[in-house]
PDB file of N, CA and C in Angstrom:
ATOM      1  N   UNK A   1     114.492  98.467 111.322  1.00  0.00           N
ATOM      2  CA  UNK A   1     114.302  97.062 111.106  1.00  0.00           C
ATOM      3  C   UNK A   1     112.930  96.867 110.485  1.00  0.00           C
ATOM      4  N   UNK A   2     112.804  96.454 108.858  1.00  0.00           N
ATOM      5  CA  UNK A   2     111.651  95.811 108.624  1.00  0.00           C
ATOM      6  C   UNK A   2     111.907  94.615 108.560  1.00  0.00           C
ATOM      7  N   UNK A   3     109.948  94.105 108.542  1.00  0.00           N
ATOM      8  CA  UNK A   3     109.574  92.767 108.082  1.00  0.00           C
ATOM      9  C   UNK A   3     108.935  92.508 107.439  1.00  0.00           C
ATOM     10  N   UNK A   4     108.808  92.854 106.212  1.00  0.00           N
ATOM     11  CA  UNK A   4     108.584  93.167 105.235  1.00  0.00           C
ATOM     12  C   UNK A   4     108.416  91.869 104.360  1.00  0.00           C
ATOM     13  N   UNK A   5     108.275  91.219 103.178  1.00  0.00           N
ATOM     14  CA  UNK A   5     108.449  90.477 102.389  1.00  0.00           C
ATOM     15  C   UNK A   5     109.096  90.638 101.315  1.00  0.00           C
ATOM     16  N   UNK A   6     110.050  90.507 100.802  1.00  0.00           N
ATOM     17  CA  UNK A   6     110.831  90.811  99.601  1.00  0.00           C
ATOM     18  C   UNK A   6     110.157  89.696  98.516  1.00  0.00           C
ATOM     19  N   UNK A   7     111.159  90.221  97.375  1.00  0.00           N
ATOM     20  CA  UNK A   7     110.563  89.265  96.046  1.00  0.00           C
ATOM     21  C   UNK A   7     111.367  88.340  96.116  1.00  0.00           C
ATOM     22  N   UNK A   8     110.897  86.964  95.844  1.00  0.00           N
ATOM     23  CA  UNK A   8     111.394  85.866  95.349  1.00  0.00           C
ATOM     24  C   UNK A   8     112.810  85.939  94.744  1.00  0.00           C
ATOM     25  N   UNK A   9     113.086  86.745  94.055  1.00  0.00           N
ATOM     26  CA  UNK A   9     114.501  86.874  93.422  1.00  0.00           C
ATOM     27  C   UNK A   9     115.571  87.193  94.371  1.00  0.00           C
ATOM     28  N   UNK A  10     115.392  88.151  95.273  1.00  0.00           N
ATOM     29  CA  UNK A  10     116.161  88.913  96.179  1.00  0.00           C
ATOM     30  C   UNK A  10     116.292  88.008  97.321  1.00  0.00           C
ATOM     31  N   UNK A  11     118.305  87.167  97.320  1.00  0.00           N
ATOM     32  CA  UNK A  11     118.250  86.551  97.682  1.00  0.00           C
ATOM     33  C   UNK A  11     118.475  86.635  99.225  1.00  0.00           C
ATOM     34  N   UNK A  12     119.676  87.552  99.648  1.00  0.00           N
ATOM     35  CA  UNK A  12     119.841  88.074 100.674  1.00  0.00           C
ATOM     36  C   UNK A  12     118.737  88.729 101.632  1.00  0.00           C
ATOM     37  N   UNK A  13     118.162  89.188 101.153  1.00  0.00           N
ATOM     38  CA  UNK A  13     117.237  89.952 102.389  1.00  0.00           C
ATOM     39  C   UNK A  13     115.676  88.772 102.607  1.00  0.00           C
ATOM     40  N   UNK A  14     115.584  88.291 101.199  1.00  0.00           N
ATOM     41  CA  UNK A  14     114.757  87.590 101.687  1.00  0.00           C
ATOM     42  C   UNK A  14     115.087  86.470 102.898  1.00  0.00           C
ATOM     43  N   UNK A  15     116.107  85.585 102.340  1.00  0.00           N
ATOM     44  CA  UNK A  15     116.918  84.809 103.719  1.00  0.00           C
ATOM     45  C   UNK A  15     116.658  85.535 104.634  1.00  0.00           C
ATOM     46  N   UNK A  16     116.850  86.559 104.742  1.00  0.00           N
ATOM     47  CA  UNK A  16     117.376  87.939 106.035  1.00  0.00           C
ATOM     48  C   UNK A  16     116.190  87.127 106.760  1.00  0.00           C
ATOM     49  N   UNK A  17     115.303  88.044 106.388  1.00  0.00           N
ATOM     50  CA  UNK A  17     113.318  88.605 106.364  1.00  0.00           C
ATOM     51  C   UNK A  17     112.579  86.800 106.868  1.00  0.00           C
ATOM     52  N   UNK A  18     113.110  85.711 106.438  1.00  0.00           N
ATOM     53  CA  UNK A  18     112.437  84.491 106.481  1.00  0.00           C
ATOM     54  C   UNK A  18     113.402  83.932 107.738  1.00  0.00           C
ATOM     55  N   UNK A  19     114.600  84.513 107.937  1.00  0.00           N
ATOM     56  CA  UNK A  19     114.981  84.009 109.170  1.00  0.00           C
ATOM     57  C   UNK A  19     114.655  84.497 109.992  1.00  0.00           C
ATOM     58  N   UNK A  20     114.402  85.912 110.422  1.00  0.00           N
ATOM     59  CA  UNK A  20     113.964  87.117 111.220  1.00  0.00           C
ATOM     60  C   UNK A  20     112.205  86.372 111.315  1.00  0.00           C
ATOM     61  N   UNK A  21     111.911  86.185 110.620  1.00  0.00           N
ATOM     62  CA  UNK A  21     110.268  85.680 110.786  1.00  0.00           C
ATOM     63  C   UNK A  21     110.234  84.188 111.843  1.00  0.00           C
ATOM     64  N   UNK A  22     111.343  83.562 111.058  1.00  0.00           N
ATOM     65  CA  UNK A  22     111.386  81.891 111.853  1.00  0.00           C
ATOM     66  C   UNK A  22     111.865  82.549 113.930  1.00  0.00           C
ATOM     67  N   UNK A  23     112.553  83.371 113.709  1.00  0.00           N
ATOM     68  CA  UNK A  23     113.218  83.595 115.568  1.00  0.00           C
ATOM     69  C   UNK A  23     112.351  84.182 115.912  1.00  0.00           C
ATOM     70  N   UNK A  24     111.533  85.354 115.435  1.00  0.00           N
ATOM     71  CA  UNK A  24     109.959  85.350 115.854  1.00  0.00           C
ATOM     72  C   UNK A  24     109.238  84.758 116.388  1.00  0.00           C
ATOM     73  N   UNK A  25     108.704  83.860 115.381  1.00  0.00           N
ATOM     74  CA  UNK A  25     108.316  82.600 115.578  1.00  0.00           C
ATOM     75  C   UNK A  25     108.521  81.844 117.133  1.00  0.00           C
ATOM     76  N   UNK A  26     109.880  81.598 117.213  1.00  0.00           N
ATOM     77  CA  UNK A  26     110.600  81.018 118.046  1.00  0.00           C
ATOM     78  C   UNK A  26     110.163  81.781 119.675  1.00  0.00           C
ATOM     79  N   UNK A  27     110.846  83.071 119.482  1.00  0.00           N
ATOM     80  CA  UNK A  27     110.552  83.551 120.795  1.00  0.00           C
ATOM     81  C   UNK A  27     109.249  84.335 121.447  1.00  0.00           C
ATOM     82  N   UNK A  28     108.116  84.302 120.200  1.00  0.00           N
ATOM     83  CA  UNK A  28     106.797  84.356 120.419  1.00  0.00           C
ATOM     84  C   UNK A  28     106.255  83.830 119.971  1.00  0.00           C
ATOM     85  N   UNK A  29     105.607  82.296 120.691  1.00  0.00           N
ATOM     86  CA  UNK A  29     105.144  81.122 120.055  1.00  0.00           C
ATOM     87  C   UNK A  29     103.310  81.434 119.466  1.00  0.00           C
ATOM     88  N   UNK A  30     102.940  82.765 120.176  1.00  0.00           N
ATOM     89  CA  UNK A  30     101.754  82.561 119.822  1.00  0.00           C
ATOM     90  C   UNK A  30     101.395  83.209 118.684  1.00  0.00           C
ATOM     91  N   UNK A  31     102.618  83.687 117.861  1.00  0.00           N
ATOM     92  CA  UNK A  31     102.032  83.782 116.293  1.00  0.00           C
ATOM     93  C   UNK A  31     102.158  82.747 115.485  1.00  0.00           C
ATOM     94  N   UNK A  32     101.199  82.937 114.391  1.00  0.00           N
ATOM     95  CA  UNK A  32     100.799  81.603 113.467  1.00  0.00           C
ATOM     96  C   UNK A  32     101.942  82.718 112.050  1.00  0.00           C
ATOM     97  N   UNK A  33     101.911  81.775 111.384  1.00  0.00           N
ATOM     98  CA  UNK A  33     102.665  82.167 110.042  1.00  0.00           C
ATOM     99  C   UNK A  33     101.927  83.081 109.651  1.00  0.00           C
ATOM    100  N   UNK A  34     100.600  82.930 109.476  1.00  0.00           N
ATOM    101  CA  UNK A  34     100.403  84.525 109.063  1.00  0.00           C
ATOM    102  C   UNK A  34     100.344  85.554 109.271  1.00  0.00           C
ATOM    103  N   UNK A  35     100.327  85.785 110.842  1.00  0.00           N
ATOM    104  CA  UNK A  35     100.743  87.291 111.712  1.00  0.00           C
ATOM    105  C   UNK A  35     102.246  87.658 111.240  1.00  0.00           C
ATOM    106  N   UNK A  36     102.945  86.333 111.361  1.00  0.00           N
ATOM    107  CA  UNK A  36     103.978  86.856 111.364  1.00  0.00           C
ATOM    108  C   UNK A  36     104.332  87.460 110.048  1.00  0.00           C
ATOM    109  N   UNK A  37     103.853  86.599 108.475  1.00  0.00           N
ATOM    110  CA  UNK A  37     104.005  86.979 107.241  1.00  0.00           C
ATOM    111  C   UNK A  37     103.906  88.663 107.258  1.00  0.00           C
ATOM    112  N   UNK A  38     102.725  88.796 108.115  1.00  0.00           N
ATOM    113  CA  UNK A  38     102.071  90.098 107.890  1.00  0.00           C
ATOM    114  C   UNK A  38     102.668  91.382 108.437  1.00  0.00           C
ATOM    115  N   UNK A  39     103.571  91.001 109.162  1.00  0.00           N
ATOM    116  CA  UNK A  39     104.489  92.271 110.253  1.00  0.00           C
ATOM    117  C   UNK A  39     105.003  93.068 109.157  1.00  0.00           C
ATOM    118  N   UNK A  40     104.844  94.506 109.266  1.00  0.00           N
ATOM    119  CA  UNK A  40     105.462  95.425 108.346  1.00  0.00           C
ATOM    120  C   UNK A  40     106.384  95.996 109.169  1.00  0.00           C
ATOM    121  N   UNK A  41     107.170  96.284 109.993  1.00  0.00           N
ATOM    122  CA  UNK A  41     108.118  97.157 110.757  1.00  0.00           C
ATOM    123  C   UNK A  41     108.083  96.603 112.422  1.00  0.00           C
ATOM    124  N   UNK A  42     109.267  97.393 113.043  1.00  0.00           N
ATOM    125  CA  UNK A  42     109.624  97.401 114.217  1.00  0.00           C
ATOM    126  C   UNK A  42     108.252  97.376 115.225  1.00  0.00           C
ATOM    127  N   UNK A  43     107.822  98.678 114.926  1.00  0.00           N
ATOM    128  CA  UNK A  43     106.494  99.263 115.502  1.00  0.00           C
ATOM    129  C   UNK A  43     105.256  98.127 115.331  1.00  0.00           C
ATOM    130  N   UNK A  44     105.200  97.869 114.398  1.00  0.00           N
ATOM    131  CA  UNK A  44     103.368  96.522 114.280  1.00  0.00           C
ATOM    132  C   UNK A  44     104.093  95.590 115.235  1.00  0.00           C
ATOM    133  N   UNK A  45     105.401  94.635 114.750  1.00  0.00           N
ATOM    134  CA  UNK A  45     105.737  93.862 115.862  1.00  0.00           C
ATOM    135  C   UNK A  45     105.843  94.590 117.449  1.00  0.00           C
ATOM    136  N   UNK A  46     106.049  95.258 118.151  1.00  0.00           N
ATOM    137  CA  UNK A  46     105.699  95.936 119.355  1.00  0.00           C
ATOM    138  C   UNK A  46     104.229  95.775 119.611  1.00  0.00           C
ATOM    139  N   UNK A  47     103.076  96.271 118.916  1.00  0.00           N
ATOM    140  CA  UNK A  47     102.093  96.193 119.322  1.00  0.00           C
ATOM    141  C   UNK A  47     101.568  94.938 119.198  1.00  0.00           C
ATOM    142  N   UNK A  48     101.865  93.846 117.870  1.00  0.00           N
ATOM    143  CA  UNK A  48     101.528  92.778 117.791  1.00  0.00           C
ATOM    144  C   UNK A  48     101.601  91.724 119.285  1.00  0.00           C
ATOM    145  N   UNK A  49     103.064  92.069 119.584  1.00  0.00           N
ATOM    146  CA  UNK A  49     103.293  91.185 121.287  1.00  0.00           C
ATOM    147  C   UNK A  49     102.413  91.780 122.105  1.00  0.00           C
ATOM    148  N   UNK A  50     102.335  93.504 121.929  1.00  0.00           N
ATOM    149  CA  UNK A  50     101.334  94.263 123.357  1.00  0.00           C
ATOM    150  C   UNK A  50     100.421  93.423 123.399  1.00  0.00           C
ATOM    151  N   UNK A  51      99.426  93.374 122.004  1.00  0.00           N
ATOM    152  CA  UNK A  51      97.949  92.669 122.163  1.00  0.00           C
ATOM    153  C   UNK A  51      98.078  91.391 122.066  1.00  0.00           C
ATOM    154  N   UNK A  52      99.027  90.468 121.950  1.00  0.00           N
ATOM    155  CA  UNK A  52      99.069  88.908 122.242  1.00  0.00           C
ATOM    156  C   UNK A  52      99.329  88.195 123.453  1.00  0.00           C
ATOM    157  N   UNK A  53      99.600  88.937 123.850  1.00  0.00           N
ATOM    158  CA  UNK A  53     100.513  88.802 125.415  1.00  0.00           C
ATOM    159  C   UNK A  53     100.061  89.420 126.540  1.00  0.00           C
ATOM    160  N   UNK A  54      99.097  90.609 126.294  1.00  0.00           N
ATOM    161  CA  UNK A  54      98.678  91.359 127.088  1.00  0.00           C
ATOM    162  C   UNK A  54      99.997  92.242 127.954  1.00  0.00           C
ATOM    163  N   UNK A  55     100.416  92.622 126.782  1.00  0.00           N
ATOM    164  CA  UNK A  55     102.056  93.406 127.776  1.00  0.00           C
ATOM    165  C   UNK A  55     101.291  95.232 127.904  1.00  0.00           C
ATOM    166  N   UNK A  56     101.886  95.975 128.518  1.00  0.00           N
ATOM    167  CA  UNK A  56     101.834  97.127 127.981  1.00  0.00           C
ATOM    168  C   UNK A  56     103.103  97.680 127.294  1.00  0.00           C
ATOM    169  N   UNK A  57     102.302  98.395 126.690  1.00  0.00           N
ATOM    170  CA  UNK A  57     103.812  98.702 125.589  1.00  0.00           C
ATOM    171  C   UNK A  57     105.119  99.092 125.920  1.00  0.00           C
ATOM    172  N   UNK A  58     105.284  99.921 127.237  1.00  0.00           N
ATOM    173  CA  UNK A  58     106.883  99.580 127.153  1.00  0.00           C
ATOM    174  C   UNK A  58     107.381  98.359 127.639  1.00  0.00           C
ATOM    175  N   UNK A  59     106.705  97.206 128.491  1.00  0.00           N
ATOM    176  CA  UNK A  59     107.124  96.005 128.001  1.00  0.00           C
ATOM    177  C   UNK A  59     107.497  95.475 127.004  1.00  0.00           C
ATOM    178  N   UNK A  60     106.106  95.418 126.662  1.00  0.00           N
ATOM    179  CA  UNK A  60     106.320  94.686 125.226  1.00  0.00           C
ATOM    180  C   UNK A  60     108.171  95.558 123.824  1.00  0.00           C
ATOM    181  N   UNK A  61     108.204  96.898 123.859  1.00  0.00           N
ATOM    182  CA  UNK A  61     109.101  97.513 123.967  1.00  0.00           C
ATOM    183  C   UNK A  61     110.318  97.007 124.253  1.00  0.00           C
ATOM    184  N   UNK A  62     110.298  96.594 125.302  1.00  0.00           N
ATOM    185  CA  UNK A  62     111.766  96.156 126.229  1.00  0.00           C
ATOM    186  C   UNK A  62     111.815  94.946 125.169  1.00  0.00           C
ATOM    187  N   UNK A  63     110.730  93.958 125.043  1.00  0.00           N
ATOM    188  CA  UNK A  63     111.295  92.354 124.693  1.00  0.00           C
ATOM    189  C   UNK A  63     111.712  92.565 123.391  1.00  0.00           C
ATOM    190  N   UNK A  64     110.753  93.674 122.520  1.00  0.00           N
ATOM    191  CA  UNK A  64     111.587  93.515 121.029  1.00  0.00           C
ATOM    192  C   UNK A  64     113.259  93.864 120.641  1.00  0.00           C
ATOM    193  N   UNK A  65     112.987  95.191 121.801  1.00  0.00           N
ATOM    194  CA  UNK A  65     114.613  95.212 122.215  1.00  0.00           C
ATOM    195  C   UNK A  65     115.541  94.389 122.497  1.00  0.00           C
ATOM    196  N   UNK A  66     115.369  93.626 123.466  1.00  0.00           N
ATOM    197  CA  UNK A  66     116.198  92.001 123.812  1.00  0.00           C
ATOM    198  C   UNK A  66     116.534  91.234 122.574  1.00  0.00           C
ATOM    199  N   UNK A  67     115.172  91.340 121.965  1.00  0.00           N
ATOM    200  CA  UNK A  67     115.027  90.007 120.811  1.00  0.00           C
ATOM    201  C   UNK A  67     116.056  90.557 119.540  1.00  0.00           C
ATOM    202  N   UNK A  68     115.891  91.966 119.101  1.00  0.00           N
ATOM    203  CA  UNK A  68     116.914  92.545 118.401  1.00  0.00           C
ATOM    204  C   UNK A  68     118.279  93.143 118.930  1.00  0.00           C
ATOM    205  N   UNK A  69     118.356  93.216 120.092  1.00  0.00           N
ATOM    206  CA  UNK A  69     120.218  93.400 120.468  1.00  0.00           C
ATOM    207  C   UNK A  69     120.442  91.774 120.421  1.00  0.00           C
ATOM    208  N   UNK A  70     119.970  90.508 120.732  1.00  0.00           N
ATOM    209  CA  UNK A  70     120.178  88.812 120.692  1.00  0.00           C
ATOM    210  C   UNK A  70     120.682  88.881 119.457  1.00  0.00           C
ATOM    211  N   UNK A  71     119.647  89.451 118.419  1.00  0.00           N
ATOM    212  CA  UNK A  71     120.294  89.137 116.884  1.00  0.00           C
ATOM    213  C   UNK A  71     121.666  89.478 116.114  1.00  0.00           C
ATOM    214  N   UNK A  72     121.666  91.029 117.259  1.00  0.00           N
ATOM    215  CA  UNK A  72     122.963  91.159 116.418  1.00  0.00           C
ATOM    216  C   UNK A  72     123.953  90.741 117.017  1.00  0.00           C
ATOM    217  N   UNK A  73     124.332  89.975 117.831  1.00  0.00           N
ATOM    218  CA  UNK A  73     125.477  89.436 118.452  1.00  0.00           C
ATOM    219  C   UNK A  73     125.825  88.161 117.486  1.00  0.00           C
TER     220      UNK A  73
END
């Protein structure tokens, strides 16, 4: 799973990538648009929640897990 930014043209993944950013958003309120712009992969988001939240990482671990088995249902 990236989060990446695609190009303007690319219509599908960008949708993908800008909805995946907005439920982010959603279920970790304490990023601002530009943390979140900035997430490159699975892994930065994991540590991004560790150090926002003060989780340790297999917490923080567990929730990205939740947050991505939620999505694909």
């Amino acid at each position: 799973m990236t989060y990446n930014n695609t190009q303007p043209g690319a219509s599908k993944p960008h949708a993908a990538g800008a909805g995946m950013r907005g439920e982010i958003q959603q279920k970790w309120g304490k990023f601002n648009a530009q943390e979140i712009a900035a997430l490159k992969d699975k892994n930065d988001l994991v540590a991004q929640v560790q150090t926002k939240y003060q989780l340790d990482k297999t917490q923080a671990q567990s929730d990205d897990d939740a947050f991505a088995k939620r999505r694909q249902l």
